[in-house]
Structures are given as C-alpha cells and as structure tokens.
C-alpha atoms as a PDB file:
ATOM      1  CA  UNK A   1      52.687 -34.717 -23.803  1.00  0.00           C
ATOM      2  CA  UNK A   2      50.968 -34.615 -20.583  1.00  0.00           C
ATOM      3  CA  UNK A   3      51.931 -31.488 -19.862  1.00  0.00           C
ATOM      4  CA  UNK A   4      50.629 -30.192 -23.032  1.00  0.00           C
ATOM      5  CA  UNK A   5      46.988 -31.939 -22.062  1.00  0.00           C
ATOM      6  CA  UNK A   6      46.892 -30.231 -18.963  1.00  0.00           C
ATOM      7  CA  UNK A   7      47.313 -26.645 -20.353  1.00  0.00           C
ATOM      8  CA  UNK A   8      45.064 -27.469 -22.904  1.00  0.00           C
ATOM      9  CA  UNK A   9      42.668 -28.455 -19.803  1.00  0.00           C
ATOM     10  CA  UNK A  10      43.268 -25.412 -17.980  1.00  0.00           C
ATOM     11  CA  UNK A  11      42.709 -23.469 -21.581  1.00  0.00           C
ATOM     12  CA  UNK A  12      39.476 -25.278 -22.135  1.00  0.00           C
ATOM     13  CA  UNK A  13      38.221 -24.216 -18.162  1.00  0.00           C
ATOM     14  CA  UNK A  14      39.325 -20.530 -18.838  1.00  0.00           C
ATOM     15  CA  UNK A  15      37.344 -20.258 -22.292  1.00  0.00           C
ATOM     16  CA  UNK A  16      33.736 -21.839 -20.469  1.00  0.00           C
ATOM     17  CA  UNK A  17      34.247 -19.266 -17.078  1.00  0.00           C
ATOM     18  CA  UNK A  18      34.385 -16.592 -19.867  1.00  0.00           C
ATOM     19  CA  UNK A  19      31.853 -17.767 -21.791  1.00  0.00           C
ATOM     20  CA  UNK A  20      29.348 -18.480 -19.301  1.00  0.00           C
ATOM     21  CA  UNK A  21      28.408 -17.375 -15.448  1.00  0.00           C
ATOM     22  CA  UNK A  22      29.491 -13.744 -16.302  1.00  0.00           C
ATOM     23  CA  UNK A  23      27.631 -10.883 -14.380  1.00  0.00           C
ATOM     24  CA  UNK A  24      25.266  -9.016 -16.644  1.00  0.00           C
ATOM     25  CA  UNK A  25      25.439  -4.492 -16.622  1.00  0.00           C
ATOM     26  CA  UNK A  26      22.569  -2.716 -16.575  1.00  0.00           C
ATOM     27  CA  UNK A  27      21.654   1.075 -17.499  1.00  0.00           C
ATOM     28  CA  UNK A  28      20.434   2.108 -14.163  1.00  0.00           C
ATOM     29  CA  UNK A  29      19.783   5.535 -15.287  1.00  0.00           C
ATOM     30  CA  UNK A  30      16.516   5.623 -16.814  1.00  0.00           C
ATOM     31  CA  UNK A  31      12.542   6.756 -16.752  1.00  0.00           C
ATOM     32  CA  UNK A  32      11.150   8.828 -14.008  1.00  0.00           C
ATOM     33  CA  UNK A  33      10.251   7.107 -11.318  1.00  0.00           C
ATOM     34  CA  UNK A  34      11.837   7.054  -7.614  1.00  0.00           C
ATOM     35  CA  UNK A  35      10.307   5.688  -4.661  1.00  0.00           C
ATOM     36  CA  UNK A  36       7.063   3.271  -5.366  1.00  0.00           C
ATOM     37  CA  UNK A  37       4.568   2.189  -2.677  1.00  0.00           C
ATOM     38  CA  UNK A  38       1.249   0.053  -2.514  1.00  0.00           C
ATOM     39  CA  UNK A  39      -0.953  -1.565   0.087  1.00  0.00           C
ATOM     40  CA  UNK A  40      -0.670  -4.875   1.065  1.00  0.00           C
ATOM     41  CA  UNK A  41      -3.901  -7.111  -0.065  1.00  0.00           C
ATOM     42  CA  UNK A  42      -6.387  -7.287   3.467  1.00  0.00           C
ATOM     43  CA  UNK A  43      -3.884  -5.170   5.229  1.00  0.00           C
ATOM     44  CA  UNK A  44      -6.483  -3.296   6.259  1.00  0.00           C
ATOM     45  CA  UNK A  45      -9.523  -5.385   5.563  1.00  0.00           C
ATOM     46  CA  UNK A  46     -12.824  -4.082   4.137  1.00  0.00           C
ATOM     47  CA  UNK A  47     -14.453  -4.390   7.372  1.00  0.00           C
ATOM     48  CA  UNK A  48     -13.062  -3.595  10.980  1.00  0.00           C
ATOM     49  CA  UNK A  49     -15.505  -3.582  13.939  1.00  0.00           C
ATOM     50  CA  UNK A  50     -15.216  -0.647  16.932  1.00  0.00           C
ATOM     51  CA  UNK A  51     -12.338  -1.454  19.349  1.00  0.00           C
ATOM     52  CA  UNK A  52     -10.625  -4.298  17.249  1.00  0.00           C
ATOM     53  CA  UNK A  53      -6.737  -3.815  16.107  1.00  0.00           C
ATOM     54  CA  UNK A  54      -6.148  -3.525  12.693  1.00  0.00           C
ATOM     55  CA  UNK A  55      -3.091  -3.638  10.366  1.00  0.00           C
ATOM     56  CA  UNK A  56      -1.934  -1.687   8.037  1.00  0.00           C
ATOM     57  CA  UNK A  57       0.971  -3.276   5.038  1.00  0.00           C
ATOM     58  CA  UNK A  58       3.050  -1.290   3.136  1.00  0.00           C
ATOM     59  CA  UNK A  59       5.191  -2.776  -0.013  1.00  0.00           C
ATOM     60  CA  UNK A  60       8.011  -0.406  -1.033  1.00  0.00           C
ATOM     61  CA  UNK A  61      10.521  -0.543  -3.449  1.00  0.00           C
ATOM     62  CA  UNK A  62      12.942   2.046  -5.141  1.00  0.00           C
ATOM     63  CA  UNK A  63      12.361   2.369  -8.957  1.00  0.00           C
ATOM     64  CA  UNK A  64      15.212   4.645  -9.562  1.00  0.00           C
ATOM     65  CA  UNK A  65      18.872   5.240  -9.934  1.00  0.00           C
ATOM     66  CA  UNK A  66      19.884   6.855  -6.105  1.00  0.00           C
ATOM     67  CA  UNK A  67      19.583   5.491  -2.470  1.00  0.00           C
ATOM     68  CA  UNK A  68      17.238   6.300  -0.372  1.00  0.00           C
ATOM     69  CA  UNK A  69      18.292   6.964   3.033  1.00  0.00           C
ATOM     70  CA  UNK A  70      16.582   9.603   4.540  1.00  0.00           C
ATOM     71  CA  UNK A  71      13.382   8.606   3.724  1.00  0.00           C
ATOM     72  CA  UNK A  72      10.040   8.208   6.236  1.00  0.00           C
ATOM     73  CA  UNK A  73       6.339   7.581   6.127  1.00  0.00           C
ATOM     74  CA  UNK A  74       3.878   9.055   8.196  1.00  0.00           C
ATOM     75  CA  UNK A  75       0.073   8.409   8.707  1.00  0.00           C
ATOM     76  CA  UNK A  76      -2.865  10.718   8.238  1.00  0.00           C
ATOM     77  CA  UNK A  77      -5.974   9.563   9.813  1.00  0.00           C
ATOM     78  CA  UNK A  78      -9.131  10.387  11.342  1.00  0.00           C
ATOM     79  CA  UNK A  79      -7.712  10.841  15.075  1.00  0.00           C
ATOM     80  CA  UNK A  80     -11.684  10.190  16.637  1.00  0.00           C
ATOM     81  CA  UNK A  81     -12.273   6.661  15.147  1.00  0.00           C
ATOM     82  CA  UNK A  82      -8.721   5.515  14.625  1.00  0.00           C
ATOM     83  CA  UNK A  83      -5.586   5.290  16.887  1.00  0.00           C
ATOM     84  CA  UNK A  84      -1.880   3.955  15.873  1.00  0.00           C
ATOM     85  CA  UNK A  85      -0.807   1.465  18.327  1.00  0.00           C
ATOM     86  CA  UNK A  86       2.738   0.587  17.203  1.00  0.00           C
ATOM     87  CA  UNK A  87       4.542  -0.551  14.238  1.00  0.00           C
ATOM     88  CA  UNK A  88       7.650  -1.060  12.149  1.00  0.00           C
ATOM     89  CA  UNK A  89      10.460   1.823  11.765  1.00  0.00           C
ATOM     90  CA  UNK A  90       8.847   4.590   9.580  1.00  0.00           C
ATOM     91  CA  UNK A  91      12.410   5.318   8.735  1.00  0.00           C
ATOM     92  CA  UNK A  92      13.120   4.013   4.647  1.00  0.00           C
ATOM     93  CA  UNK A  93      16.427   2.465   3.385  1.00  0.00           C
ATOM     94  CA  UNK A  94      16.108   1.235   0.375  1.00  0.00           C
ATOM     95  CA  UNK A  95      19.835   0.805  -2.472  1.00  0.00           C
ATOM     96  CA  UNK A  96      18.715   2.093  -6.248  1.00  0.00           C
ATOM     97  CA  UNK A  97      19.318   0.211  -9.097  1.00  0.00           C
ATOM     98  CA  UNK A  98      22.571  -0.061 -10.434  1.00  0.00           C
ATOM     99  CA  UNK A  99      24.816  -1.434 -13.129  1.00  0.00           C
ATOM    100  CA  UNK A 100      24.559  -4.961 -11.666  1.00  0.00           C
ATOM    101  CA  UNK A 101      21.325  -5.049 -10.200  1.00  0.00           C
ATOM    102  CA  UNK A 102      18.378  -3.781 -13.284  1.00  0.00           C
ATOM    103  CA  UNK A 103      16.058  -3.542  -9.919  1.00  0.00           C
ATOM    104  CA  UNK A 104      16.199  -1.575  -6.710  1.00  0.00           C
ATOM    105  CA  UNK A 105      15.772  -2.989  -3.017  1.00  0.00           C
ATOM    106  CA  UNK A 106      12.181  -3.276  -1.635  1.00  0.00           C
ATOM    107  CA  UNK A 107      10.555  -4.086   1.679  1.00  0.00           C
ATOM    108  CA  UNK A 108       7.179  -4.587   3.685  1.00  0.00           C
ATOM    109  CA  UNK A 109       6.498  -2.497   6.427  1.00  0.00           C
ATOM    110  CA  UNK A 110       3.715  -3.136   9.137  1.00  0.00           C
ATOM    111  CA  UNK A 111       1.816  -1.399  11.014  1.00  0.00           C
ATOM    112  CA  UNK A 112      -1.274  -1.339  13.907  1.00  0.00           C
ATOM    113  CA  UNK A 113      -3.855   0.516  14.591  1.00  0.00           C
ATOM    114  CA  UNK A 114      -7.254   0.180  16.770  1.00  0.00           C
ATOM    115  CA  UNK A 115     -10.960   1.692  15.576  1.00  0.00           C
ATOM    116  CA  UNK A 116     -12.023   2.989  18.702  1.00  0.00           C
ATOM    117  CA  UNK A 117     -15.429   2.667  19.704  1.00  0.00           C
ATOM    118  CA  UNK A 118     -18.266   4.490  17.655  1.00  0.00           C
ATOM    119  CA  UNK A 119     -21.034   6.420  19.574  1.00  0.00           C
ATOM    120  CA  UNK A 120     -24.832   4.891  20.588  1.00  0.00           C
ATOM    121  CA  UNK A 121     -26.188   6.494  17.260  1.00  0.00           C
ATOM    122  CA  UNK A 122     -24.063   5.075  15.015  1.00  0.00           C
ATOM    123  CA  UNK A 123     -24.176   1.630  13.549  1.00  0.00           C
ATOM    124  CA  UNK A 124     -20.714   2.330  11.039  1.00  0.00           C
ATOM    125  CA  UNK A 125     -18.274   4.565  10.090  1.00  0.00           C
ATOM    126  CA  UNK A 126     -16.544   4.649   6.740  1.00  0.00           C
ATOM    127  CA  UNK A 127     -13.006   6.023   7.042  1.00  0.00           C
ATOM    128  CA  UNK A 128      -9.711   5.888   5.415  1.00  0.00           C
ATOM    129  CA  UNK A 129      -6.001   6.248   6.796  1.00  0.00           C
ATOM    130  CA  UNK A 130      -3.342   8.369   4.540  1.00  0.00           C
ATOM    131  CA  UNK A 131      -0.010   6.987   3.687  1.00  0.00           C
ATOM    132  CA  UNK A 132       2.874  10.196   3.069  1.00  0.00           C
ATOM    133  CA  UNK A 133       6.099   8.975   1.871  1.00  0.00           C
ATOM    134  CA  UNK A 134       8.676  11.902   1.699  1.00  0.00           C
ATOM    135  CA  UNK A 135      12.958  10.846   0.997  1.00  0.00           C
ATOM    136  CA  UNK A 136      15.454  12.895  -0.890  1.00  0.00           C
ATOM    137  CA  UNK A 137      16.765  11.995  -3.935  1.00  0.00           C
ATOM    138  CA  UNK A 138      19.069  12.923  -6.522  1.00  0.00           C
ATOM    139  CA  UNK A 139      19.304  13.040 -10.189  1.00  0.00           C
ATOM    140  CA  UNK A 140      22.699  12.658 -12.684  1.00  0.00           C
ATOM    141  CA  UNK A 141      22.880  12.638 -16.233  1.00  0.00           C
ATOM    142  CA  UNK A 142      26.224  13.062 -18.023  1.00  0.00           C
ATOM    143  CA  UNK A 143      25.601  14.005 -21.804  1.00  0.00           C
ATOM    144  CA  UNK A 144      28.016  14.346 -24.537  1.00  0.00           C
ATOM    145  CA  UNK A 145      28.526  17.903 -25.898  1.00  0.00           C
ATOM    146  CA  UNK A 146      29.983  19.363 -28.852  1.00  0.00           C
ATOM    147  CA  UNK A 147      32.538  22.270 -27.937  1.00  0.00           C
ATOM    148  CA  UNK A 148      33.281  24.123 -31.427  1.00  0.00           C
ATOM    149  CA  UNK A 149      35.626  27.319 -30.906  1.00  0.00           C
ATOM    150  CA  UNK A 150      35.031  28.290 -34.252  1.00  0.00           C
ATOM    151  CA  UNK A 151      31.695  30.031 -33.832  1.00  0.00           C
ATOM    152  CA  UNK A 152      31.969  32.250 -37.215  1.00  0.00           C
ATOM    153  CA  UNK A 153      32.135  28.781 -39.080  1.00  0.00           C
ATOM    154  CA  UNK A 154      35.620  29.954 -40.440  1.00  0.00           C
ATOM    155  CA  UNK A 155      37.272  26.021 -40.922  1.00  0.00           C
ATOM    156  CA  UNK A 156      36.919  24.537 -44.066  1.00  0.00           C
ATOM    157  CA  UNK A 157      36.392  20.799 -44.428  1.00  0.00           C
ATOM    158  CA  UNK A 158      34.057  18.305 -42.133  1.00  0.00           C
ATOM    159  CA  UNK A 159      34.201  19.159 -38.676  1.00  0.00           C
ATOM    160  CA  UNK A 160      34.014  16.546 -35.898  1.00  0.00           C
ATOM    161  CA  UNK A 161      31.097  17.424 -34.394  1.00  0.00           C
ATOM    162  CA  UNK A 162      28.803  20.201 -34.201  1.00  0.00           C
ATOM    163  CA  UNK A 163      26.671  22.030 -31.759  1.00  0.00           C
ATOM    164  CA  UNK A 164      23.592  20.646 -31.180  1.00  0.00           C
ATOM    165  CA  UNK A 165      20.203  20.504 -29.138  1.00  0.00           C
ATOM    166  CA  UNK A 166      19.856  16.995 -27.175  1.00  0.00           C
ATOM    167  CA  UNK A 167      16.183  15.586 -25.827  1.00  0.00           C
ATOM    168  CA  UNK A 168      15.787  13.786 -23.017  1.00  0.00           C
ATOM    169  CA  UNK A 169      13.002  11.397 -21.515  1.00  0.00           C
ATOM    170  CA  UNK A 170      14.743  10.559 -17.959  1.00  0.00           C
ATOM    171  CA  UNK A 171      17.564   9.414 -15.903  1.00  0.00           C
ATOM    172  CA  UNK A 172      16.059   7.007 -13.034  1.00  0.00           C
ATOM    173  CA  UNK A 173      14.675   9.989 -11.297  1.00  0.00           C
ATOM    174  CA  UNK A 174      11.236  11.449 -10.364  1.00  0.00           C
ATOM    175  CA  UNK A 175      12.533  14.901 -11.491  1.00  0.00           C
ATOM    176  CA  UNK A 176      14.736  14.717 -14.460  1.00  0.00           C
ATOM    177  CA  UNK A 177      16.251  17.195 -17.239  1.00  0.00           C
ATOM    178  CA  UNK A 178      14.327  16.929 -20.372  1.00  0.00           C
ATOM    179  CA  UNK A 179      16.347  19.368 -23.097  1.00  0.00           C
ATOM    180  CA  UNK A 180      19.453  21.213 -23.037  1.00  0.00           C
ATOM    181  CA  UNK A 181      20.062  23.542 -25.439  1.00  0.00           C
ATOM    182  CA  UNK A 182      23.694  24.544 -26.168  1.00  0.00           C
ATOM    183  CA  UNK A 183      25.054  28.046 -27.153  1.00  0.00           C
ATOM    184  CA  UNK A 184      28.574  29.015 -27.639  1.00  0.00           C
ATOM    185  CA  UNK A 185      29.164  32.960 -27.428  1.00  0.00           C
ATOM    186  CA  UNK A 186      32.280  35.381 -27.062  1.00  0.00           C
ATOM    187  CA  UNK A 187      32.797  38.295 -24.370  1.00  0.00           C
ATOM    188  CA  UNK A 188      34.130  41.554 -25.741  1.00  0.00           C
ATOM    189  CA  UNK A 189      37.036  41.351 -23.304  1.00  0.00           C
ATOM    190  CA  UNK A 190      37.875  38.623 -23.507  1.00  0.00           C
ATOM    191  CA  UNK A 191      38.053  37.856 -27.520  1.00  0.00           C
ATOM    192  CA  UNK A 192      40.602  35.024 -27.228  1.00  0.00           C
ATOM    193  CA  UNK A 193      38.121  32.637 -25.352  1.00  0.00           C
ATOM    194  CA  UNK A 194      34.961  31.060 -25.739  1.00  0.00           C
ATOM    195  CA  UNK A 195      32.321  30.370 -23.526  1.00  0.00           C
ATOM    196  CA  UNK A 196      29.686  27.390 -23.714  1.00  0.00           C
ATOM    197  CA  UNK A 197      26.018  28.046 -22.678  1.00  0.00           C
ATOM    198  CA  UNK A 198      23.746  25.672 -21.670  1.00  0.00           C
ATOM    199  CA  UNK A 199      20.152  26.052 -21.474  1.00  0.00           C
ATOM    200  CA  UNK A 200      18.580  23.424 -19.408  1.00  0.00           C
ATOM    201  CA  UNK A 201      15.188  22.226 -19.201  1.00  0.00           C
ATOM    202  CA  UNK A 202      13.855  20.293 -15.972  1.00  0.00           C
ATOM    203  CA  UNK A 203      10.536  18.726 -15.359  1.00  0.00           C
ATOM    204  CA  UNK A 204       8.552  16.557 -12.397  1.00  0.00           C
ATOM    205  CA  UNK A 205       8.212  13.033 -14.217  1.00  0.00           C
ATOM    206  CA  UNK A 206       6.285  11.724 -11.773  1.00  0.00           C
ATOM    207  CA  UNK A 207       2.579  12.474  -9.863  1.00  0.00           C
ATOM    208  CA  UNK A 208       4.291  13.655  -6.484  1.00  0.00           C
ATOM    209  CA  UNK A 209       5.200  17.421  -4.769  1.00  0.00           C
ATOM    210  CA  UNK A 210       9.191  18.509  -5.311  1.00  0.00           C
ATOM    211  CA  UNK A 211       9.801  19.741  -1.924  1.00  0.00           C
ATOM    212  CA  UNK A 212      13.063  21.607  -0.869  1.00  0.00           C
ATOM    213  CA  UNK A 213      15.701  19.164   0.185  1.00  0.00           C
ATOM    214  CA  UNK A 214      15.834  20.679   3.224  1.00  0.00           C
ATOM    215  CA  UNK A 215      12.877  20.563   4.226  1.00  0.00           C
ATOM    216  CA  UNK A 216      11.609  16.966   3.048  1.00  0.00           C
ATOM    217  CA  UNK A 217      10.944  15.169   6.276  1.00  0.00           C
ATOM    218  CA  UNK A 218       9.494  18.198   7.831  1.00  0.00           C
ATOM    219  CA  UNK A 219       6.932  18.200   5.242  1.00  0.00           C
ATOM    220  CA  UNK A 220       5.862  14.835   6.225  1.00  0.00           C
ATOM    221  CA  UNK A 221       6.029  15.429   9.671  1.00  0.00           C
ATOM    222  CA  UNK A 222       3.363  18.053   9.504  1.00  0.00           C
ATOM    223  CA  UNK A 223       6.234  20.853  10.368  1.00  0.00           C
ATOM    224  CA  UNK A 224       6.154  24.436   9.263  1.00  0.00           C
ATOM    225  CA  UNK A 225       7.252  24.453   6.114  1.00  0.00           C
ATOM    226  CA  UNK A 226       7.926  28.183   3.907  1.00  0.00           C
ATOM    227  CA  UNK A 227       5.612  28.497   1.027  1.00  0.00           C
ATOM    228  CA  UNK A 228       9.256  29.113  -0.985  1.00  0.00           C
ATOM    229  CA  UNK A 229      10.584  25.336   0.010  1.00  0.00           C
ATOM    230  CA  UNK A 230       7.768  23.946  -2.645  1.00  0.00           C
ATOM    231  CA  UNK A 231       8.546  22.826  -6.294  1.00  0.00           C
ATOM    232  CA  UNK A 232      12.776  23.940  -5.566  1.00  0.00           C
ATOM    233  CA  UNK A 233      15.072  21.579  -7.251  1.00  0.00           C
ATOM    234  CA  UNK A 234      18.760  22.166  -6.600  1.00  0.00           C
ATOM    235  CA  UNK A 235      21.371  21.592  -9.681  1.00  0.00           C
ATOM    236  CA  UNK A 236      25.136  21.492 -10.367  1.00  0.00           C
ATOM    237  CA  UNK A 237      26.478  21.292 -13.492  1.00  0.00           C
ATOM    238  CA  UNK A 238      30.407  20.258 -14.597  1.00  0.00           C
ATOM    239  CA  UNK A 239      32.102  20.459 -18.487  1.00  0.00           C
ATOM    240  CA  UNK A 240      34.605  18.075 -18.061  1.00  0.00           C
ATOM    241  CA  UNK A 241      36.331  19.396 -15.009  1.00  0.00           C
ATOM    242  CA  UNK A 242      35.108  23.106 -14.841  1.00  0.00           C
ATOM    243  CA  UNK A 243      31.818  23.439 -12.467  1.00  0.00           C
ATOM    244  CA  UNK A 244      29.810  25.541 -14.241  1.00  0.00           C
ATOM    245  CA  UNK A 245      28.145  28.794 -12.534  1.00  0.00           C
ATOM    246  CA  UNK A 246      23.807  28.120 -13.058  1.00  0.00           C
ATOM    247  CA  UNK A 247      21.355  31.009 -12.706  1.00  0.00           C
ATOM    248  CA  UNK A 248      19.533  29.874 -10.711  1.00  0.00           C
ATOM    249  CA  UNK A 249      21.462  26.964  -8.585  1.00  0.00           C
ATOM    250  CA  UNK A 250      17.691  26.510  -6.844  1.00  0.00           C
ATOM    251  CA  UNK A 251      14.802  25.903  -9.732  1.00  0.00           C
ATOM    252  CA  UNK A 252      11.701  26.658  -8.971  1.00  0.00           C
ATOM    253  CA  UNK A 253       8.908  24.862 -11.329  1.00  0.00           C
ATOM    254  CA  UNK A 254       6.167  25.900 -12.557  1.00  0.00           C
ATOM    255  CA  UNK A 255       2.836  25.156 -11.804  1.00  0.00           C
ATOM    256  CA  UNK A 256       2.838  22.105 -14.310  1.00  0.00           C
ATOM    257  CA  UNK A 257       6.347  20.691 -12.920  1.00  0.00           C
ATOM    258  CA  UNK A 258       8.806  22.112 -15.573  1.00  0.00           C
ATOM    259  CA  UNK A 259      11.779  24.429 -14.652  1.00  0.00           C
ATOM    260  CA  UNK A 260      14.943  25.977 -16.798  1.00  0.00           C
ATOM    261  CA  UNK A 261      18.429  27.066 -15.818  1.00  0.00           C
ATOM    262  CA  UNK A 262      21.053  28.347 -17.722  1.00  0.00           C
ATOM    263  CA  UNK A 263      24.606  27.323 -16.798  1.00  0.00           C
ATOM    264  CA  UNK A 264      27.507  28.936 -18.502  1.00  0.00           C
ATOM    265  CA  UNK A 265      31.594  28.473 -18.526  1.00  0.00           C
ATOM    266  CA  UNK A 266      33.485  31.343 -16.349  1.00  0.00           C
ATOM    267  CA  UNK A 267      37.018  30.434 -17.404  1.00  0.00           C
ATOM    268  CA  UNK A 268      35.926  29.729 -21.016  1.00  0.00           C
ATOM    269  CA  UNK A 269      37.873  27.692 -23.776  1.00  0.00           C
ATOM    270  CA  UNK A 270      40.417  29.113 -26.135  1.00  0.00           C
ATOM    271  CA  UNK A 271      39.475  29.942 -29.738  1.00  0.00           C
ATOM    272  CA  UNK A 272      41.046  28.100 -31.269  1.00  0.00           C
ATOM    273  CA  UNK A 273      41.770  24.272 -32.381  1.00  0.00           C
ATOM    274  CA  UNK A 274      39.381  21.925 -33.820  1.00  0.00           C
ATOM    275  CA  UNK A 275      35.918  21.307 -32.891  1.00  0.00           C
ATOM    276  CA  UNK A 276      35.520  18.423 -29.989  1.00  0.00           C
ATOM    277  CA  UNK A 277      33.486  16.148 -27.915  1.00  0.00           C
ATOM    278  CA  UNK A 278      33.130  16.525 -24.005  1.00  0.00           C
ATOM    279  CA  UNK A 279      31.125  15.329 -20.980  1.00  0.00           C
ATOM    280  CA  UNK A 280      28.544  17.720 -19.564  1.00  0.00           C
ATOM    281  CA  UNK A 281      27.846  16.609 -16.276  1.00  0.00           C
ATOM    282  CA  UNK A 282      24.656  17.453 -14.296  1.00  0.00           C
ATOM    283  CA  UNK A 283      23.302  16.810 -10.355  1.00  0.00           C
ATOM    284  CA  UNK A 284      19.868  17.639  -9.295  1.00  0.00           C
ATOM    285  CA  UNK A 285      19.062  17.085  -5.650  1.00  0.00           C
ATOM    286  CA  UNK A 286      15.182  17.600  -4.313  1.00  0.00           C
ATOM    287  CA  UNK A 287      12.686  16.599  -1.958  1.00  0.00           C
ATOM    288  CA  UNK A 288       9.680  14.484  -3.270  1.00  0.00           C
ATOM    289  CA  UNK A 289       6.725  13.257  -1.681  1.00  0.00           C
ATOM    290  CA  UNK A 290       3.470  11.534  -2.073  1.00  0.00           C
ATOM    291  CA  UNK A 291      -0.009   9.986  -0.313  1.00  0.00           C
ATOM    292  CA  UNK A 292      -1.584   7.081  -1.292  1.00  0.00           C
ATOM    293  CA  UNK A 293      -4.888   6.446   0.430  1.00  0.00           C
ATOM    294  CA  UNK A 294      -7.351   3.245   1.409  1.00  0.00           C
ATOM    295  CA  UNK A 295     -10.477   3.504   2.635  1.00  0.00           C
ATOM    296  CA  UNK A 296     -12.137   0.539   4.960  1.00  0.00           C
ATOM    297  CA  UNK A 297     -15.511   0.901   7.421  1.00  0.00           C
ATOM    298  CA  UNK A 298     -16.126   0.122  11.019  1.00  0.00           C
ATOM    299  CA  UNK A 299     -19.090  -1.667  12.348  1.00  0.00           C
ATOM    300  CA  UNK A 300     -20.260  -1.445  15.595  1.00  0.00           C
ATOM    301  CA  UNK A 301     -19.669  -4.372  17.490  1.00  0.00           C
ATOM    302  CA  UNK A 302     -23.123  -6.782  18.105  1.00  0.00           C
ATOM    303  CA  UNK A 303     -24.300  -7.015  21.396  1.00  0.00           C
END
C-alpha cells in the first residue's frame, strides 16, 4: 500500500512540472526591423555652456531575428564647437530574438564630449552631434513549396498540392523577401526532368541604407566606399538539399528599396510521381545603417 502512495506521489509531482513552469517558444522570425537605437532623456541636455563636458546616452536593442556582432557607432559632429573626450566601446554585441526569448538583448552606451569655447562675438551656438549605427545582418525564411512534375496537368484526381504564388510581410529582418513566385518548366534536353523556378522579390523594410556586407563598417567609418557597394543584398537559396544557382547572387535595389532574383534547380527533379510539398530555403546577408540626430545649444559662459 505504501508503495502504491508513493508512486502515486511521484505521478502527481510529474503531472504539475508538466503542467506548469514550462518554457514558452516564440516565432522569432518576424516584421522588419533589426537594430533599434534612441537617446537617452538629458543625455545631452538642452543647454551646455562653452568648455563644460557633456554626455551623450545611447539605448540599443536588437529587434530582429540574427546577432549582431560586428556592429559599431560612430559620431558626426561639428569638429569647431564640439570635441569627443572618451567613452564606452563603439563596438555592438547584441543576441536576436529567438525561440525562447520573444525579445532581443539591449544595452546603454555612454559617451563624453566637451563644447569648446565659442568666440568674443558670440553669445550661443546651436549644434547637434550625429549618431551612425552600421552592423551586418542576415535574413532566413524557409517557405513551403509545391513541386508538381506533372506540368501538362496530365493526372486525374485531386492532387496534393499545387503550384502557387506565396506573399510575404517579413522575417525579423530590416531587408526581407516579400513574394516568390514559383514556375516549373522543362529543358529540351533534358525531357525526363523538371526544373523549379523561383522568382523572388526583396525589399528594404526599414528607413536605413543596405550597404554591401563588405563594406559596412567602412561606411561608418567615413572610408572610401565604391558607389557599387550601396543598396547590394547578397542571397542563397536551397530546395530541400539542392543549393539553387540565383541570377544575380548580389541584388541590387532599386531606388525605392525593392530588388528580384530568380533562382532555378540545375540538377532538376524527375517527371514523374505525384505532386509534393518541400522546403525552400533562403539567406540574405547585407550591410545596413542609419543616423539618428539631437540637437542641444551652447552658451557662453558668464563672466
């Protein structure tokens, strides 16, 4: 009898550890945001006077799907009436969101500067200080794809699935792929295959510049940077275990941030069988960078 009781106790402690305490999943891969910065409140203040020291707080946080680990931020500023004294590592770090975590890492980063003194005929100075974020990021988004051999529609009876056109609205990415549209075709020598098309639409979600990936921290930097490295977003594509050959691999969007590829099979699929479903896996990798500005005046300082 006791022993009985005490499995019935250890049943009992199973069924509530279950129940309860559990860790919740998230869908990480969603809207079209990446990295997201503001300015701390005061930090700077409305008002600095001529040779005072100043700071300057950042609040950073990763709204998207991929690490950031090669990120920085940089300072513009007006060089006569403002210096940068010293400050917290401009380098960025900052984990995504995942499955277990619906929100990604953030930090505050500080910064000091001094106004330096303002000349006998003035009496203040209104100025601002720039803040350029630039990190690399990627993009994934694995969609389910219909792979029908029977192009000529030759199979009687319900088929199960079909070929369709899919819409997208993001995948936890500042650049993401909006529509794929999906083509299956033959090749005159080859009549005993098919090959899947893919038409793929790509677009800049968010307000920032796409920026080679290559050339990312450059940018920010203030290096020489090719007119060619703007707006290039880099993509591989997979149909279940075949990488697919994309013309072109590098993007380059439009003046309104949208792109297209097309990606198509090489080895192709037999012709034959029944109609089935399949993962179409795709990576975009990119630059992306932004400024965010505050403005702030210096007094002179009262003799």
């Amino acid at each position: 009898m006791k022993l009985i009781n005490f499995i019935s106790i250890v049943m009992l402690l199973v069924l509530v550890g279950c129940s309860g305490g559990g860790v919740d999943f998230y869908d990480p891969y969603y809207g079209g945001e990446g990295l997201y910065m503001n300015f701390l409140t005061n930090a700077p203040p409305d008002f600095v006077y001529e040779m005072q020291e100043f700071p300057i707080g950042l609040f950073l946080q990763n709204n998207g799907a991929h690490i950031i680990d090669e990120g920085i931020v940089t300072f513009s500023y007006e060089k006569d009436y403002i210096e940068k004294i010293w400050g917290d590592d401009p380098s960025i770090y900052l984990e995504g969101r995942t499955s277990s975590r619906d929100q990604g890492e953030e930090e505050t980063k500080m910064f000091y500067f001094k106004a330096k003194k303002l000349d006998s005929l003035s009496q203040i100075h209104d100025s601002q200080i720039i803040a350029n974020m630039c990190y690399n990021y990627l993009t994934n988004l694995k969609a389910t794809v219909c792979i029908d051999p029977d192009i000529f529609d030759l199979t009687e009876g319900q088929k199960p699935c079909s070929v369709e056109d899919q819409s997208f609205s993001g995948q936890g990415g500042p650049v993401g792929i909006t529509y794929i549209e999906e083509t299956i075709s033959l090749k005159q020598e080859t009549p005993e295959s098919v090959y899947p098309t893919f038409k793929i639409s790509i677009e800049n979600l968010d307000q920032g510049e796409v920026i080679n990936q290559f050339s990312t921290n450059q940018y920010c930097v203030g290096g020489n940077i090719d007119s060619d490295a703007f707006k290039i977003v880099d993509i591989n594509a997979w149909i279940g275990n075949e990488k697919l050959v994309c013309f072109p691999e590098s993007v380059k969007l439009n003046i309104d941030g949208n792109g297209m590829t097309i990606c198509k099979s090489v080895n192709g699929i037999k012709a034959t069988g029944s109609a089935y479903t399949t993962l179409l896996s795709m990576e975009l990798k990119y630059g992306y960078s932004f400024s965010k500005s505050i403005e702030f005046t210096i007094l002179k300082t009262l003799r």
